[in-house]
Each structure stands twice: as C-alpha cells, then as structure tokens.
PDB file of N, CA and C in Angstrom:
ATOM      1  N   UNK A   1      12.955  20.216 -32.881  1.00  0.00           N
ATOM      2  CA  UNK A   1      13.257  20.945 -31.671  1.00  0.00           C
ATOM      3  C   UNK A   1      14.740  21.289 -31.664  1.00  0.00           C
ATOM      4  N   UNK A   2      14.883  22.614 -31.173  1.00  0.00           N
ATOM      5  CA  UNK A   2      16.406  22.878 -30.752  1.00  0.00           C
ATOM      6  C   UNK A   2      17.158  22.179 -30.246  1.00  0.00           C
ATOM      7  N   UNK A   3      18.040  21.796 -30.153  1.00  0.00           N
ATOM      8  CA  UNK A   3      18.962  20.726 -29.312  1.00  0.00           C
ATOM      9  C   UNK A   3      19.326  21.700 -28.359  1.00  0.00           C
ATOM     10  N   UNK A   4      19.587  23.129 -28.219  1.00  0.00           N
ATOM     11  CA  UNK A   4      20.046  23.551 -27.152  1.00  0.00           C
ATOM     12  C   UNK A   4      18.466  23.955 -26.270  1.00  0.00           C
ATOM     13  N   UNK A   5      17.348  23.860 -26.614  1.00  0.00           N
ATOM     14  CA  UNK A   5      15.878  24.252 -26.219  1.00  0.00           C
ATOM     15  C   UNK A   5      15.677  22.793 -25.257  1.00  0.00           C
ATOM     16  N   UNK A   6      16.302  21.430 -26.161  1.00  0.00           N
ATOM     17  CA  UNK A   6      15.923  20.228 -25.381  1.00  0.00           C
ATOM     18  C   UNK A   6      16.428  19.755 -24.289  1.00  0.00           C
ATOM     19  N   UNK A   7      17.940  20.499 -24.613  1.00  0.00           N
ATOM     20  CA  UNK A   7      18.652  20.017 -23.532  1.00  0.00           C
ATOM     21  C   UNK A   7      18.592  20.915 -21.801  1.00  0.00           C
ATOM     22  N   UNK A   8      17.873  22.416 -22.433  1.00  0.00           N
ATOM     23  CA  UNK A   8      17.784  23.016 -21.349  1.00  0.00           C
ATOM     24  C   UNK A   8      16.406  23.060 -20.773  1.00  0.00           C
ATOM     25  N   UNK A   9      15.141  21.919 -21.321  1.00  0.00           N
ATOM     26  CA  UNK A   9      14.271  21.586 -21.189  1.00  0.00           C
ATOM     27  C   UNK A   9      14.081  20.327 -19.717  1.00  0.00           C
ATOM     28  N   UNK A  10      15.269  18.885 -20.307  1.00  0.00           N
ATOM     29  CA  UNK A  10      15.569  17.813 -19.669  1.00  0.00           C
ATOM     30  C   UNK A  10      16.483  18.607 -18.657  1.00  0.00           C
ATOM     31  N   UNK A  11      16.987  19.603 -17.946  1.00  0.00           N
ATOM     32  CA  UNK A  11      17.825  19.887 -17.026  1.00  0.00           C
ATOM     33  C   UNK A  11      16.489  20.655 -16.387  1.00  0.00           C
ATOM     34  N   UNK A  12      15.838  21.266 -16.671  1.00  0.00           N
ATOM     35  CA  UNK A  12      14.682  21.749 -15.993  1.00  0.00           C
ATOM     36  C   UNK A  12      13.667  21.180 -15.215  1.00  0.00           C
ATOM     37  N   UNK A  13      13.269  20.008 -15.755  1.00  0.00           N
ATOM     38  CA  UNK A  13      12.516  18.882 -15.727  1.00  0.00           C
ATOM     39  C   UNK A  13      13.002  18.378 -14.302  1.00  0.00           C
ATOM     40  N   UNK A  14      14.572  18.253 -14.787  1.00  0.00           N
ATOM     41  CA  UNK A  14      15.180  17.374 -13.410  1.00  0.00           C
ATOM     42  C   UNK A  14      15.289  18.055 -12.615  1.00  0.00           C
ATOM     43  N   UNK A  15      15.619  19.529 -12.313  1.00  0.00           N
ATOM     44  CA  UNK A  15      15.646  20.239 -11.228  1.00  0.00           C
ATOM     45  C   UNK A  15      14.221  20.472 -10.328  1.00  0.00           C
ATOM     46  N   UNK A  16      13.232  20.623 -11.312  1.00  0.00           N
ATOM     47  CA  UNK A  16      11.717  20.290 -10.682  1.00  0.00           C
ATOM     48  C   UNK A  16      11.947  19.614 -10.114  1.00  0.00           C
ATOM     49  N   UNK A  17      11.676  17.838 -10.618  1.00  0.00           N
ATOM     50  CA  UNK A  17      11.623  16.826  -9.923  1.00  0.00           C
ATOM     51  C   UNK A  17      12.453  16.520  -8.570  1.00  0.00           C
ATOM     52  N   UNK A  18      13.827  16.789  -8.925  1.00  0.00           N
ATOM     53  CA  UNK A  18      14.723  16.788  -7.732  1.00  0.00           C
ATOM     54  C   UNK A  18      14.437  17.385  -6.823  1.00  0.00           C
ATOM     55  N   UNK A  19      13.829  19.069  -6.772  1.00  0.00           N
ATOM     56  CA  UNK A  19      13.924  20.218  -5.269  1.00  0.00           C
ATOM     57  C   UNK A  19      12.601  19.256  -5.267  1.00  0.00           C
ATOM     58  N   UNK A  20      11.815  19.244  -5.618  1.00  0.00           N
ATOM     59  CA  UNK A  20      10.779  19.065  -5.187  1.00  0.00           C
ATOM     60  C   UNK A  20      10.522  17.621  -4.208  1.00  0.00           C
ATOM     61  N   UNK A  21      11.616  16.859  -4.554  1.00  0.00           N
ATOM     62  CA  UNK A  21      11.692  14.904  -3.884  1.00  0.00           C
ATOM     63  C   UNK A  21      12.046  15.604  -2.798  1.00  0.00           C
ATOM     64  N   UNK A  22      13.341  16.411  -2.969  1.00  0.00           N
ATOM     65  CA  UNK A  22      14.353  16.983  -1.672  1.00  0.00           C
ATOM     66  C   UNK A  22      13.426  17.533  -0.669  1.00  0.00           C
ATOM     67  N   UNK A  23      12.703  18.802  -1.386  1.00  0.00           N
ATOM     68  CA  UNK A  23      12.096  19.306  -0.002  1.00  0.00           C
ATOM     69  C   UNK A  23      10.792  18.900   0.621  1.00  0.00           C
ATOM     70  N   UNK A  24      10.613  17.900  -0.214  1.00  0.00           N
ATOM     71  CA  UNK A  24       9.122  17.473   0.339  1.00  0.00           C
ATOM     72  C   UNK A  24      10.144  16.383   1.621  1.00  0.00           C
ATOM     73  N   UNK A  25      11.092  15.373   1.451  1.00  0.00           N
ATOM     74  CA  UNK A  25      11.651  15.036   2.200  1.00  0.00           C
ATOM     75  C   UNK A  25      11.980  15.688   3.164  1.00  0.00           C
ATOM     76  N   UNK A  26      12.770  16.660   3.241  1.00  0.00           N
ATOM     77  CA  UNK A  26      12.842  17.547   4.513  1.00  0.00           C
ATOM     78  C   UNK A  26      11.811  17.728   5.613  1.00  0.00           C
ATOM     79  N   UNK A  27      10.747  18.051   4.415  1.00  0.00           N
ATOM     80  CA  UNK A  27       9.595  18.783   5.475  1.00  0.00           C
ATOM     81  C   UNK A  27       9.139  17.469   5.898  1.00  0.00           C
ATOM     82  N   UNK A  28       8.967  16.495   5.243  1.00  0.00           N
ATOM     83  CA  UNK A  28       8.059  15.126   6.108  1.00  0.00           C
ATOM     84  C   UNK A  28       9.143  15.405   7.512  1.00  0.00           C
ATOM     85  N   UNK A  29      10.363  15.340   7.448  1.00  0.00           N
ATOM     86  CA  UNK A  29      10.887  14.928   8.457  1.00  0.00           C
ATOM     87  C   UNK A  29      10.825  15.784   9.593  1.00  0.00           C
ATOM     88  N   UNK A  30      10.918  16.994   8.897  1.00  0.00           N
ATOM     89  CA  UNK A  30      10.669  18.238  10.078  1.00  0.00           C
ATOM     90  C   UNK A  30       9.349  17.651  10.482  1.00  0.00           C
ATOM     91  N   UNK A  31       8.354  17.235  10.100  1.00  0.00           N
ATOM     92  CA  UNK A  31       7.347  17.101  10.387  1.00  0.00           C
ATOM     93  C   UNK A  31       6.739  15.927  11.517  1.00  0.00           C
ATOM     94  N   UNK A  32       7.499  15.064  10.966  1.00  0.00           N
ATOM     95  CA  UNK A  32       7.532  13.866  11.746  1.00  0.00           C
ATOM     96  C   UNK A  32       8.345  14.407  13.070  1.00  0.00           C
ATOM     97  N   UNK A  33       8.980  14.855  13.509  1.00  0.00           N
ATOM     98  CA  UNK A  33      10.179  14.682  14.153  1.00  0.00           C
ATOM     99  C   UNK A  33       9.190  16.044  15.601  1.00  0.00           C
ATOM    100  N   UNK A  34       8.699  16.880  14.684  1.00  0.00           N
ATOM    101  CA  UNK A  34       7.518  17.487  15.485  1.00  0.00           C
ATOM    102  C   UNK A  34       7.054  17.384  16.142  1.00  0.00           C
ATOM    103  N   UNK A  35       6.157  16.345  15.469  1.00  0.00           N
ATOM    104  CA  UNK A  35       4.426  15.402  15.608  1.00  0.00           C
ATOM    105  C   UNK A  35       5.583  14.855  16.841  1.00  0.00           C
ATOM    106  N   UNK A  36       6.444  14.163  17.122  1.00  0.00           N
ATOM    107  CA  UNK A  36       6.760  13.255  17.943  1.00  0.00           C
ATOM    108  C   UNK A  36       7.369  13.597  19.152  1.00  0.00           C
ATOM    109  N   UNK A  37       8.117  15.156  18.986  1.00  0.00           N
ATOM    110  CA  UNK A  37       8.712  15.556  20.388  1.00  0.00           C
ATOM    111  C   UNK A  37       7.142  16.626  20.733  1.00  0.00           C
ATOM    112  N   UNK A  38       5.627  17.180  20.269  1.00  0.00           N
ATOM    113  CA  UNK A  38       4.777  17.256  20.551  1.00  0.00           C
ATOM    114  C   UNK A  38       4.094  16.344  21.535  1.00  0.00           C
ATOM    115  N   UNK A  39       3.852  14.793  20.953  1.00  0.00           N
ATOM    116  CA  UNK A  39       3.012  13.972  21.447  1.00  0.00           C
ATOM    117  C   UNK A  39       4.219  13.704  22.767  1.00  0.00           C
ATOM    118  N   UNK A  40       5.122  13.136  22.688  1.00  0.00           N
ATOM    119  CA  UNK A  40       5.985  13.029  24.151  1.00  0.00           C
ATOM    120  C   UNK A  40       5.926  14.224  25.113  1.00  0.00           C
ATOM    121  N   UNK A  41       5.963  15.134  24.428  1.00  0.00           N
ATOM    122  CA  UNK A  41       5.043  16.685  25.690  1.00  0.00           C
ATOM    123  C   UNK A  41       4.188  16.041  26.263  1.00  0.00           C
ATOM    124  N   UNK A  42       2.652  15.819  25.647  1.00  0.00           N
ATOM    125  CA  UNK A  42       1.612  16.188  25.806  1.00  0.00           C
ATOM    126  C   UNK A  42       0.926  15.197  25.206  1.00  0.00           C
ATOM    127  N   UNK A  43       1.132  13.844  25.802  1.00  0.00           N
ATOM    128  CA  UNK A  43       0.259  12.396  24.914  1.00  0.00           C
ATOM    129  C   UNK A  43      -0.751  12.627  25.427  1.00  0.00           C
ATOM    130  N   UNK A  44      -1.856  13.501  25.981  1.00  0.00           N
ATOM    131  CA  UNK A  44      -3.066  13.304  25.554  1.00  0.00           C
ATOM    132  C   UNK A  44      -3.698  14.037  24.646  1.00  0.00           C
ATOM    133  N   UNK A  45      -2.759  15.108  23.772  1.00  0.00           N
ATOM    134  CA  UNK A  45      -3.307  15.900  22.830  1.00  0.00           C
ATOM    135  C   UNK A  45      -2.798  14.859  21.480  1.00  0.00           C
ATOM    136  N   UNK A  46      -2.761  13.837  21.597  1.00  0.00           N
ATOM    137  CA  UNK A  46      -1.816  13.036  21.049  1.00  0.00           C
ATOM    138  C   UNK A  46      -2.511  12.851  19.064  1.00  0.00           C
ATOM    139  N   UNK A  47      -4.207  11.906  19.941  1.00  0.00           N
ATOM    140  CA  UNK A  47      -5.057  12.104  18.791  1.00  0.00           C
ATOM    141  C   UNK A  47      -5.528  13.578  17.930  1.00  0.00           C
ATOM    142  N   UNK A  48      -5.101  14.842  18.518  1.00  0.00           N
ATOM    143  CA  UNK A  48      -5.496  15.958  17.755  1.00  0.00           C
ATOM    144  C   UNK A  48      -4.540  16.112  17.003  1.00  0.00           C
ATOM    145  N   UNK A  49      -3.127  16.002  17.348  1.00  0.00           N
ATOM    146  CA  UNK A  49      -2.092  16.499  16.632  1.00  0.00           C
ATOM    147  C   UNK A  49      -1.822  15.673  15.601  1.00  0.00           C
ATOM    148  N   UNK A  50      -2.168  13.998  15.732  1.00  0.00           N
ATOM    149  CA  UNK A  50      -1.681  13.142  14.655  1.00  0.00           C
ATOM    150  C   UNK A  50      -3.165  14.232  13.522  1.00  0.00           C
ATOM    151  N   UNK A  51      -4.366  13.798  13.882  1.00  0.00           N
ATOM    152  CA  UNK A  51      -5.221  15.031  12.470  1.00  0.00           C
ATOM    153  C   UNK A  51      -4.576  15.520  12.143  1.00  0.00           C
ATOM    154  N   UNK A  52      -4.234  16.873  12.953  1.00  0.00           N
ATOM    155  CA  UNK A  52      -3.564  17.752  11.984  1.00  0.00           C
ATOM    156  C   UNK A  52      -2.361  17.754  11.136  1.00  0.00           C
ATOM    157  N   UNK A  53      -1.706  16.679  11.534  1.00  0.00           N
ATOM    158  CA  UNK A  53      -0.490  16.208  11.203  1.00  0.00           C
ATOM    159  C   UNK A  53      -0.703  15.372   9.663  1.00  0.00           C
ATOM    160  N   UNK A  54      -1.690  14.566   9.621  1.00  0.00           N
ATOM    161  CA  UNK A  54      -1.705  14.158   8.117  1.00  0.00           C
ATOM    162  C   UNK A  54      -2.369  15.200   7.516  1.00  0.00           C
ATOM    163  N   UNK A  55      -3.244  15.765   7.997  1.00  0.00           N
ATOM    164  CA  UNK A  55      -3.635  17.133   6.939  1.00  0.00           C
ATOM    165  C   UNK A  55      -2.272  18.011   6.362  1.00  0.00           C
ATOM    166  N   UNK A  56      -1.567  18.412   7.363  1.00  0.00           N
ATOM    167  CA  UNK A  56      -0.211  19.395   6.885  1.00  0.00           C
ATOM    168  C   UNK A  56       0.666  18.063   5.666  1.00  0.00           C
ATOM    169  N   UNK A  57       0.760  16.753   6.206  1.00  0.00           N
ATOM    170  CA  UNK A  57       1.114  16.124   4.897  1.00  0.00           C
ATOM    171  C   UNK A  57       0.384  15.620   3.931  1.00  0.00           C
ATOM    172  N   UNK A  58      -0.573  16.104   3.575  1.00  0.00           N
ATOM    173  CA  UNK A  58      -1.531  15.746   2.378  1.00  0.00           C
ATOM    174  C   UNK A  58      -0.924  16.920   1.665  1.00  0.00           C
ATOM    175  N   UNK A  59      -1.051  18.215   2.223  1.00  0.00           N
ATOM    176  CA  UNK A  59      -0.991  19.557   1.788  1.00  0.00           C
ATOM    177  C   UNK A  59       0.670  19.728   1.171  1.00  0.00           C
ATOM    178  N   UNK A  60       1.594  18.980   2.074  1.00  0.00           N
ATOM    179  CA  UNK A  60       3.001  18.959   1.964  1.00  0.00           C
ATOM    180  C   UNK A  60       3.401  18.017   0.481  1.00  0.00           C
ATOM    181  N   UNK A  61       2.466  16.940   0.684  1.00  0.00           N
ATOM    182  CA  UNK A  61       2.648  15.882  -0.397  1.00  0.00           C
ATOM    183  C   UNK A  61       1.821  16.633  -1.825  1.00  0.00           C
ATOM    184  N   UNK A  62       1.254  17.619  -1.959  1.00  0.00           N
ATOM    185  CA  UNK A  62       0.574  18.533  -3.343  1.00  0.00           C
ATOM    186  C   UNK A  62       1.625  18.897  -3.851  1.00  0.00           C
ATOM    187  N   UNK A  63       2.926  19.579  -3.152  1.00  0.00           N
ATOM    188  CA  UNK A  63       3.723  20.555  -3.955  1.00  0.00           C
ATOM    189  C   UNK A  63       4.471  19.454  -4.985  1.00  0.00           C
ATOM    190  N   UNK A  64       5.634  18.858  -4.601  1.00  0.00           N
ATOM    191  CA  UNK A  64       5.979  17.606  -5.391  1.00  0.00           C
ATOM    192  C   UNK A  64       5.049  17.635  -7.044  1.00  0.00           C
ATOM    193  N   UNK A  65       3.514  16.889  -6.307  1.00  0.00           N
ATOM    194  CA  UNK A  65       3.205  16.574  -7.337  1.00  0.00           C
ATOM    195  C   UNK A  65       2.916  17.512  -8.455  1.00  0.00           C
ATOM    196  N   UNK A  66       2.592  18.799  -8.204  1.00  0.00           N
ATOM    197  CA  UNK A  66       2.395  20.176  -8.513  1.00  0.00           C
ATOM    198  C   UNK A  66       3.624  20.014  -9.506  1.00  0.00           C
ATOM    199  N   UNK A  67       4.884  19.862  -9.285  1.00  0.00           N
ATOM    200  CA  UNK A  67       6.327  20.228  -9.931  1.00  0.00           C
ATOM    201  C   UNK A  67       6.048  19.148 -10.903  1.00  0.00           C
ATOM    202  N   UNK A  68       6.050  17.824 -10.356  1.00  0.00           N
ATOM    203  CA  UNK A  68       5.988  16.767 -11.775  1.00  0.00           C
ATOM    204  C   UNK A  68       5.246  16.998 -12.676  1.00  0.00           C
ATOM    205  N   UNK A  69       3.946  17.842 -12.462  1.00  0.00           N
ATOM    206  CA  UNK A  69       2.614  18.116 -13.101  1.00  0.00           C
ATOM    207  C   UNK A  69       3.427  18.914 -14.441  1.00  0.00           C
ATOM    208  N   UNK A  70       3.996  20.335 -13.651  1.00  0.00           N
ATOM    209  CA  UNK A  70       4.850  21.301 -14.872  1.00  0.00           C
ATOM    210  C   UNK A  70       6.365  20.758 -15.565  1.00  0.00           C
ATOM    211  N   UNK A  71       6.553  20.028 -14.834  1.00  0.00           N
ATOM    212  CA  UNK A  71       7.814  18.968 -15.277  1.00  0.00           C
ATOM    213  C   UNK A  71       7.292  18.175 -16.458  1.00  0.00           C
ATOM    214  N   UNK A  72       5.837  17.451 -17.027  1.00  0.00           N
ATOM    215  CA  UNK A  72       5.900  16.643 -17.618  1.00  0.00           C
ATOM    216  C   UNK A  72       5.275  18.074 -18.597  1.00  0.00           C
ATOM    217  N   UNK A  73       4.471  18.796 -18.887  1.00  0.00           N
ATOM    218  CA  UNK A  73       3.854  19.549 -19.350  1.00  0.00           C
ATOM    219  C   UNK A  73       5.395  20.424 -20.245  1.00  0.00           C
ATOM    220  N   UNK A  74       6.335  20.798 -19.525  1.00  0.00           N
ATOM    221  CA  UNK A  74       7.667  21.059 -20.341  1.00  0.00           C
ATOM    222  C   UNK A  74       8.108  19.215 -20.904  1.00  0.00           C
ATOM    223  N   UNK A  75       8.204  18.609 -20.940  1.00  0.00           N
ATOM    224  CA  UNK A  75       8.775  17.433 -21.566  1.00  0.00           C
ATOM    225  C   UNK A  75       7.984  17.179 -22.934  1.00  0.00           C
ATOM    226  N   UNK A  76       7.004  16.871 -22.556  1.00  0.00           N
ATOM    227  CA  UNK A  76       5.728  16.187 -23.522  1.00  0.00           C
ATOM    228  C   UNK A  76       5.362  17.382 -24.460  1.00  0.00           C
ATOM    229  N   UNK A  77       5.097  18.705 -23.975  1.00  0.00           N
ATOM    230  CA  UNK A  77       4.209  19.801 -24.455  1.00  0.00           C
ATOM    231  C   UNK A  77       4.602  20.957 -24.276  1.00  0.00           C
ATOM    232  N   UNK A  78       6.185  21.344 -24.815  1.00  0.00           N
ATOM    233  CA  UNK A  78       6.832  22.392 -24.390  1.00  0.00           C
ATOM    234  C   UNK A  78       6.416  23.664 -24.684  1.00  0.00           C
ATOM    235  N   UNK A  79       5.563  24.400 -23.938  1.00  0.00           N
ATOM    236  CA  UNK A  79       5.295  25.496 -25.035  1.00  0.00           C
ATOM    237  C   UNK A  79       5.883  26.624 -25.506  1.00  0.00           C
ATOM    238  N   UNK A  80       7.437  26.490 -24.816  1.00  0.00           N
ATOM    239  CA  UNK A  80       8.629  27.368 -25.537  1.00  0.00           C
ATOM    240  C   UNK A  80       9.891  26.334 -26.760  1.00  0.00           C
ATOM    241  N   UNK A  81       8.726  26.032 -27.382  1.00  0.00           N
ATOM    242  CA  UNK A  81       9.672  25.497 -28.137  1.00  0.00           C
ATOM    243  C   UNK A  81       9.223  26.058 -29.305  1.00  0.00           C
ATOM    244  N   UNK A  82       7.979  26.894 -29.323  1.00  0.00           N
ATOM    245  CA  UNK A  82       7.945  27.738 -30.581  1.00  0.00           C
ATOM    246  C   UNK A  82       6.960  26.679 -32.052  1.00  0.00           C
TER     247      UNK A  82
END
C-alpha cells in the first residue's frame, strides 16, 4: 500500500468516526433537552412523546454506526488502494 494512500486512509477513518461521535452527541442532547422542556409543557402527553422520542434515537443512533460501518470497510478493505 501507498504510504501516502494509508495515511490519507487512517485520517479519513478518524474524521468518520469523530463527526459522527460529535453529532450524534449533539443531537441526543438537542433531543433530550426537547423531550424535557415538552413533557414540563404538557406532562400528560408525557408517555407519547417519551415513544416517539426513543424511536427518533434509535434512528439518530443508525448514522454513527452507518460511518463506522464505511470507516472499517476503508481500513480493512480499501477499495482505492488499487
């Protein structure tokens, strides 16, 4: 392998992994922070919103793994490395 192909492989890898920790963090929090000035509105819609609320983070928690998925697929199985 190229040394300049590997090295701009392992900087790729990490930028996946990183936006992807970062903004999945964000959004939990936007999310959380939601769910919670929602339910203090309106605690008897309390049980609908927590549903929908782990559904949007099941859906939130895919992307992440989505990035590690193409993150390891460039590490292990680069297919620009020719």
């Amino acid at each position: 392998m190229d040394p300049v192909l590997g090295s701009s492989t392992v900087i790729a890898v990490a930028l996946l992994i990183g936006a992807g920790a970062l903004a999945t963090g964000i959004g939990f929090a936007l999310l959380g922070g939601k769910f919670l000035e929602s339910v203090a509105r309106q605690p008897e819609l309390g049980s609908q919103l927590q549903t929908r609320m782990f559904i949007v983070a099941g859906l939130l928690d895919a992307v992440p793994m989505i990035g590690v998925g193409i993150a390891m697929l460039l590490l292990f199985a680069n297919p620009l490395a020719g």
